[in-house]
C-alpha atoms as a PDB file:
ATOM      1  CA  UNK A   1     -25.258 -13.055  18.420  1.00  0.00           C
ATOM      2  CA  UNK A   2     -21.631 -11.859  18.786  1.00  0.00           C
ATOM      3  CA  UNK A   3     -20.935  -8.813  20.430  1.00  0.00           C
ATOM      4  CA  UNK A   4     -20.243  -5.190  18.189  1.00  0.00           C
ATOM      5  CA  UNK A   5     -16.250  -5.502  19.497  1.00  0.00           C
ATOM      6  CA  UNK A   6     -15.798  -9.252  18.419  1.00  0.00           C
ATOM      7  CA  UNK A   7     -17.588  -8.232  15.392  1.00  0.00           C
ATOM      8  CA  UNK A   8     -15.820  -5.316  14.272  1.00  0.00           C
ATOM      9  CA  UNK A   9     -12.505  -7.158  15.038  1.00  0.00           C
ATOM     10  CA  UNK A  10     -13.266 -10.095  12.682  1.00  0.00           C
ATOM     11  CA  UNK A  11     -14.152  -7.778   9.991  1.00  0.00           C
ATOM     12  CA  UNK A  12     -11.068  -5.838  10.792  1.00  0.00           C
ATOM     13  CA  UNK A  13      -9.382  -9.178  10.283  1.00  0.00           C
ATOM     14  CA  UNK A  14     -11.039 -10.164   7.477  1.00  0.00           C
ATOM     15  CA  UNK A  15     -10.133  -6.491   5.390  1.00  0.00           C
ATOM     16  CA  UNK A  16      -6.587  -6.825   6.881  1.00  0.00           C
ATOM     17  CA  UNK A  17      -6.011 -10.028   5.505  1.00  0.00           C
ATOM     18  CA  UNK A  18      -6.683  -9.003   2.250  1.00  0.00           C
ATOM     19  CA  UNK A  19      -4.148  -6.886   2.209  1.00  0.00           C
ATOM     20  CA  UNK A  20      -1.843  -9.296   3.145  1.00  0.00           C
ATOM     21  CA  UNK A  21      -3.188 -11.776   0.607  1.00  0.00           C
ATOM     22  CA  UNK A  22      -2.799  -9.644  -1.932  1.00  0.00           C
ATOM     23  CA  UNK A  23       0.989  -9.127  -1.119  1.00  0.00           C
ATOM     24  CA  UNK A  24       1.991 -12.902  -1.088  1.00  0.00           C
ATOM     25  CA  UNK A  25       0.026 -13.238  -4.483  1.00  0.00           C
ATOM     26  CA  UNK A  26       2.055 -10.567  -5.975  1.00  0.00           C
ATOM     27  CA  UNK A  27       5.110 -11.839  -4.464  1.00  0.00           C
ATOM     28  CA  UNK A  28       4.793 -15.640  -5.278  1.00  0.00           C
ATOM     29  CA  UNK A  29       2.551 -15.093  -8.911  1.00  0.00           C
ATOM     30  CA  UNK A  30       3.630 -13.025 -12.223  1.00  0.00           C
ATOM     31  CA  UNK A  31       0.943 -11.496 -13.000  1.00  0.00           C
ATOM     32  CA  UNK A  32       0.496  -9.709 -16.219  1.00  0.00           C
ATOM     33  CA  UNK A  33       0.660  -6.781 -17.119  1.00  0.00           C
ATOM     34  CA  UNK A  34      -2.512  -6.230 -18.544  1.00  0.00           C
ATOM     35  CA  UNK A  35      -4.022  -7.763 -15.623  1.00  0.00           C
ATOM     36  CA  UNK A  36      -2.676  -5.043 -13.089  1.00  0.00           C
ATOM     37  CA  UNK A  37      -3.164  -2.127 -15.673  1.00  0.00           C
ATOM     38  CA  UNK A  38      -7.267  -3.284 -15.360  1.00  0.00           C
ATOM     39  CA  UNK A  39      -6.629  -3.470 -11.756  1.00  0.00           C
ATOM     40  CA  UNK A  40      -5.353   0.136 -11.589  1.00  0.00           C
ATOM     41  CA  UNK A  41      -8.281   1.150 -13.820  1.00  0.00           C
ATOM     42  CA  UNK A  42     -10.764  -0.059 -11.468  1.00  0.00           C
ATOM     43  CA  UNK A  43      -8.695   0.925  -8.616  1.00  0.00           C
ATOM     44  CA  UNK A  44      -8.721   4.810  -9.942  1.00  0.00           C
ATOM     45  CA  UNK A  45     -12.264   4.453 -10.299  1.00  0.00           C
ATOM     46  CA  UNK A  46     -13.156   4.061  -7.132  1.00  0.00           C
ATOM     47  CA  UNK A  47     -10.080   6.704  -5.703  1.00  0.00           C
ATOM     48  CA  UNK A  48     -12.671   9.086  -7.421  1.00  0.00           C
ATOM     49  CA  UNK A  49     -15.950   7.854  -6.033  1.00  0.00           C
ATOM     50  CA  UNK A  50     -14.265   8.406  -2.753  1.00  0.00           C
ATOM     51  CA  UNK A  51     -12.929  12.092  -3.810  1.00  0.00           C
ATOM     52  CA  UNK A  52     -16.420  12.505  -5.000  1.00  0.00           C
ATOM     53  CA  UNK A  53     -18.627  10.957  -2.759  1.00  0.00           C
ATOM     54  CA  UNK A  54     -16.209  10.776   0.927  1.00  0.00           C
ATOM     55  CA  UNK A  55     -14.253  13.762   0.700  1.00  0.00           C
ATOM     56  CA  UNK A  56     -15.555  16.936  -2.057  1.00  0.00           C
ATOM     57  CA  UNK A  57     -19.363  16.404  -0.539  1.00  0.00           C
ATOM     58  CA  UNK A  58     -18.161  16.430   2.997  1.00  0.00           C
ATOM     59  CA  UNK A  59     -15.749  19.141   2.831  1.00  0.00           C
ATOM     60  CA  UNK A  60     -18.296  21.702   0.714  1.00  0.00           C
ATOM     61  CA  UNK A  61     -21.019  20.948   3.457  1.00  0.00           C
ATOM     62  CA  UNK A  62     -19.032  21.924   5.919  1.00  0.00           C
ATOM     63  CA  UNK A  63     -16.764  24.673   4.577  1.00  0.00           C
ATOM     64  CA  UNK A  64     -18.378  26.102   1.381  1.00  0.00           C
ATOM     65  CA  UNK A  65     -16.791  25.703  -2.107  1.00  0.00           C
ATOM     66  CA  UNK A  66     -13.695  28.238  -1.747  1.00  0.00           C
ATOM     67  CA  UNK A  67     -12.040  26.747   1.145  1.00  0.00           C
ATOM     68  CA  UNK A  68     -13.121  23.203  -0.300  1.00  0.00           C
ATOM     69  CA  UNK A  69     -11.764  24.348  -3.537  1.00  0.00           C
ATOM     70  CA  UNK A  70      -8.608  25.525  -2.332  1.00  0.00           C
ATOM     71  CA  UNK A  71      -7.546  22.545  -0.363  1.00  0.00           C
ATOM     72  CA  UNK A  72      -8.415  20.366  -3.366  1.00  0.00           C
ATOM     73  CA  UNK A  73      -5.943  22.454  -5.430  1.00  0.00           C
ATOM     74  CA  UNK A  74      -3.479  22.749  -3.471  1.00  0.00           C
ATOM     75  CA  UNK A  75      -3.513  18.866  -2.644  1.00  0.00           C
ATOM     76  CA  UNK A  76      -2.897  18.750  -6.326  1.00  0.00           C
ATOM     77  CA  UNK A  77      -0.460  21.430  -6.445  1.00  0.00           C
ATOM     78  CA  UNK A  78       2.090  19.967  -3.952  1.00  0.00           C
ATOM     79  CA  UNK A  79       1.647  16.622  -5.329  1.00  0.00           C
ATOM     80  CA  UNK A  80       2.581  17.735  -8.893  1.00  0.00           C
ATOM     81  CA  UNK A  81       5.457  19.864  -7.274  1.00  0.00           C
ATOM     82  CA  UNK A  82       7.072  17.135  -5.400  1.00  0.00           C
ATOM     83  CA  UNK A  83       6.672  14.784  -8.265  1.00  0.00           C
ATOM     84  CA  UNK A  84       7.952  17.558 -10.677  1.00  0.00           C
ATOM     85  CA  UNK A  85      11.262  17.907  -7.954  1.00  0.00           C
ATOM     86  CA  UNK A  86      11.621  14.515  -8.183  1.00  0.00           C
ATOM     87  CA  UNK A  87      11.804  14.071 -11.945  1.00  0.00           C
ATOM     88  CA  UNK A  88      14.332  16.492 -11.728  1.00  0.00           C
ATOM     89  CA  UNK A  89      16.806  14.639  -9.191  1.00  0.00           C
ATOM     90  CA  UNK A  90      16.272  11.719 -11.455  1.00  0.00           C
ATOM     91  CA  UNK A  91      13.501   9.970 -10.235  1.00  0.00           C
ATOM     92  CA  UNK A  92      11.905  10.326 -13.353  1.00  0.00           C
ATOM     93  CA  UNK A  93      13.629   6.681 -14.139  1.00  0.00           C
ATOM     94  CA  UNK A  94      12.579   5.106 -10.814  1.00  0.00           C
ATOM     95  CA  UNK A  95      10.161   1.813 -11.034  1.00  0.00           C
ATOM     96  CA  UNK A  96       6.266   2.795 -11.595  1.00  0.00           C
ATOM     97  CA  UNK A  97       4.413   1.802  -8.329  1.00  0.00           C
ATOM     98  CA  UNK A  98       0.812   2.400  -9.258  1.00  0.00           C
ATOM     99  CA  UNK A  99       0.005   4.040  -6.045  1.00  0.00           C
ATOM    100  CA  UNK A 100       0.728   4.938  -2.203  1.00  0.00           C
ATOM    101  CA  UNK A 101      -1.888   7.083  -1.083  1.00  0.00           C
ATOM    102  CA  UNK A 102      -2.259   8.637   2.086  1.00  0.00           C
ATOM    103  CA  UNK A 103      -4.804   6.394   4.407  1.00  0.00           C
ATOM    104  CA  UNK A 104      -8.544   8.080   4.754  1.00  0.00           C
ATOM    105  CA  UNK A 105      -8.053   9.992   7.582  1.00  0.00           C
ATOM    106  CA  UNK A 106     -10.479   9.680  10.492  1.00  0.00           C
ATOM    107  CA  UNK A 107     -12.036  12.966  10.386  1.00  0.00           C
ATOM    108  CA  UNK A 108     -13.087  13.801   6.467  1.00  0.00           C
ATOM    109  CA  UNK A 109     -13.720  17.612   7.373  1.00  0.00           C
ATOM    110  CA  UNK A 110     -10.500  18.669   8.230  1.00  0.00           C
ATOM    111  CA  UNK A 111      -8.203  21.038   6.040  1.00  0.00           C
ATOM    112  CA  UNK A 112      -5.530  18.020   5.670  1.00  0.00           C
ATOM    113  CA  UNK A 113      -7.974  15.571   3.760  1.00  0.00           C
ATOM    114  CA  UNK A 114      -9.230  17.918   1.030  1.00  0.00           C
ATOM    115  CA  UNK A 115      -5.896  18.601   0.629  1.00  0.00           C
ATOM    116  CA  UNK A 116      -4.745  15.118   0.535  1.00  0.00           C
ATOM    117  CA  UNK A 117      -8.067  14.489  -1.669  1.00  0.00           C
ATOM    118  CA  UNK A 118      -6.545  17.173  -4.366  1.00  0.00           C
ATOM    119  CA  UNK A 119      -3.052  14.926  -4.360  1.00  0.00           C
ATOM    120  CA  UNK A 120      -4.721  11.458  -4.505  1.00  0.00           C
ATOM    121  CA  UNK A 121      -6.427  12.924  -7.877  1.00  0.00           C
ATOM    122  CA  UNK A 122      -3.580  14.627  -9.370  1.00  0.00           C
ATOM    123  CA  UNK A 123      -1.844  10.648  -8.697  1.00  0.00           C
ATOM    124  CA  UNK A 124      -4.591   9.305 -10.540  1.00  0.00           C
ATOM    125  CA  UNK A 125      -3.978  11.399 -12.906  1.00  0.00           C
ATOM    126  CA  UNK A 126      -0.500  11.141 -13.111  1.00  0.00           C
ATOM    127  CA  UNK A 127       0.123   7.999 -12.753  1.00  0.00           C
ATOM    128  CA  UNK A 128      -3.019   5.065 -12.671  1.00  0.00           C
ATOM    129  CA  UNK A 129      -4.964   5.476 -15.485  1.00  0.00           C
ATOM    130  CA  UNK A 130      -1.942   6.029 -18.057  1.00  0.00           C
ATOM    131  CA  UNK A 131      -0.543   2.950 -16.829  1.00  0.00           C
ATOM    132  CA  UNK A 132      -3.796   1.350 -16.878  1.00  0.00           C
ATOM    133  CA  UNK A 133      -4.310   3.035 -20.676  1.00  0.00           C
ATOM    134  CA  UNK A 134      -0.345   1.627 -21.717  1.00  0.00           C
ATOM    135  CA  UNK A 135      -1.886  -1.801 -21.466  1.00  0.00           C
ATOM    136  CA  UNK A 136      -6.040  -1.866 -21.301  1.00  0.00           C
ATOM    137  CA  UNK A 137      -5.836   0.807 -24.251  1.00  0.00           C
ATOM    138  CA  UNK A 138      -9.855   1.139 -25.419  1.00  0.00           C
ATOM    139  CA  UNK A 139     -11.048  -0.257 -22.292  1.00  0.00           C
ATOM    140  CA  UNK A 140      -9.223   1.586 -19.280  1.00  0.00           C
ATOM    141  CA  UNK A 141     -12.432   4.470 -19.186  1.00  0.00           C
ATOM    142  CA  UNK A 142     -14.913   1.615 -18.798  1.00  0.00           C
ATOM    143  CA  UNK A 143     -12.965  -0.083 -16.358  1.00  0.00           C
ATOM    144  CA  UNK A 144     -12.454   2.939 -14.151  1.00  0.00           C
ATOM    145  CA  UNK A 145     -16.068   3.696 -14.416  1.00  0.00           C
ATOM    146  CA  UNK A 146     -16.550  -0.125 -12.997  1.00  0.00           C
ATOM    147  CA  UNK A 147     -14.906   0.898  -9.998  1.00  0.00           C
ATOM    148  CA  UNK A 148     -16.450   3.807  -9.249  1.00  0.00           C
ATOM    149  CA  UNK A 149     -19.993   2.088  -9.504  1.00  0.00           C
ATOM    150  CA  UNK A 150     -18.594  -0.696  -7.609  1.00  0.00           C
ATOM    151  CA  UNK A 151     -18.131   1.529  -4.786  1.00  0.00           C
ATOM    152  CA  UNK A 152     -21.064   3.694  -4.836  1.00  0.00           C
ATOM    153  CA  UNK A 153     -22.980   0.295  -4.934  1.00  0.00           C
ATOM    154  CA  UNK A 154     -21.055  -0.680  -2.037  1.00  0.00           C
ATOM    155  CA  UNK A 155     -21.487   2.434  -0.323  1.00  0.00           C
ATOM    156  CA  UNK A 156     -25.157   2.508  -0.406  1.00  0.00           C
ATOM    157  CA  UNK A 157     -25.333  -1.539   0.593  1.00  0.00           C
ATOM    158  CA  UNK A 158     -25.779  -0.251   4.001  1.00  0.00           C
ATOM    159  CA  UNK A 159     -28.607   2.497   3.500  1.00  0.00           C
ATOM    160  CA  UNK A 160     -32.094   1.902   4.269  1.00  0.00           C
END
């Protein structure tokens, strides 16, 4: 048996690499349209597991619903407020990007990742599933819900 440290830092290499992989095939292959809008689907599917599931739960156990509440709002409300500024310096015209999302920070019970949890909805929102609906049309609800079971599934993989 390998040791927890060599461990960990082959499955750090192995979820690293993805990224990575994922890059060059979006570099070197067109991929269609259609094909990312389902892959922003099932992508904003599981962004909302992980509000759900990662970030609202842990937050209201630890600090109640108001101050849970507020954070999640006013994630959303400075989200929408920069992108709102933004529209109106002409960014409205830039190239759609799917997402960029804040990383998961370390520590889900702080004021700054409730917050960030409020913004990373109002994106989804915003942004994923109407591009996902432009091109997946009757199927972009489904294909979100995929991705939220996919990681709930995933999440409980480890639970005994």
């Amino acid at each position: 048996m390998f040791p927890v440290w060599l461990q960990a830092e082959f499955w750090g290499l192995v979820g690293g690499s993805a990224l990575l992989l994922g890059a060059a095939v979006g570099y070197f292959i067109r991929i269609p349209q259609r094909a990312i809008a389902t892959i922003m689907a099932f992508g904003a599917g599981v962004l909302i597991w992980a509000l759900s599931f990662e970030l609202m739960d842990e937050a209201y156990k630890r600090g109640g619903f108001d101050s849970t509440a507020i954070g999640f709002l006013g994630g959303a409300a400075v989200y929408t407020a920069a992108n709102w500024f933004l529209n109106q310096q002409g960014a409205k015209h830039r190239k759609r990007s799917g997402s960029l999302h804040p990383a998961k920070t370390e520590s889900s019970d702080s004021g700054l990742a409730i917050a960030a949890a409020g913004g990373i909805l109002a994106t989804i929102s915003d942004t994923m599933i109407p591009e996902a609906f432009e091109e997946t049309h009757d199927f972009a609800g489904l294909i979100t819900v995929c991705g939220f079971l996919a990681a709930f599934v995933l999440s409980k993989l480890g639970e005994t």
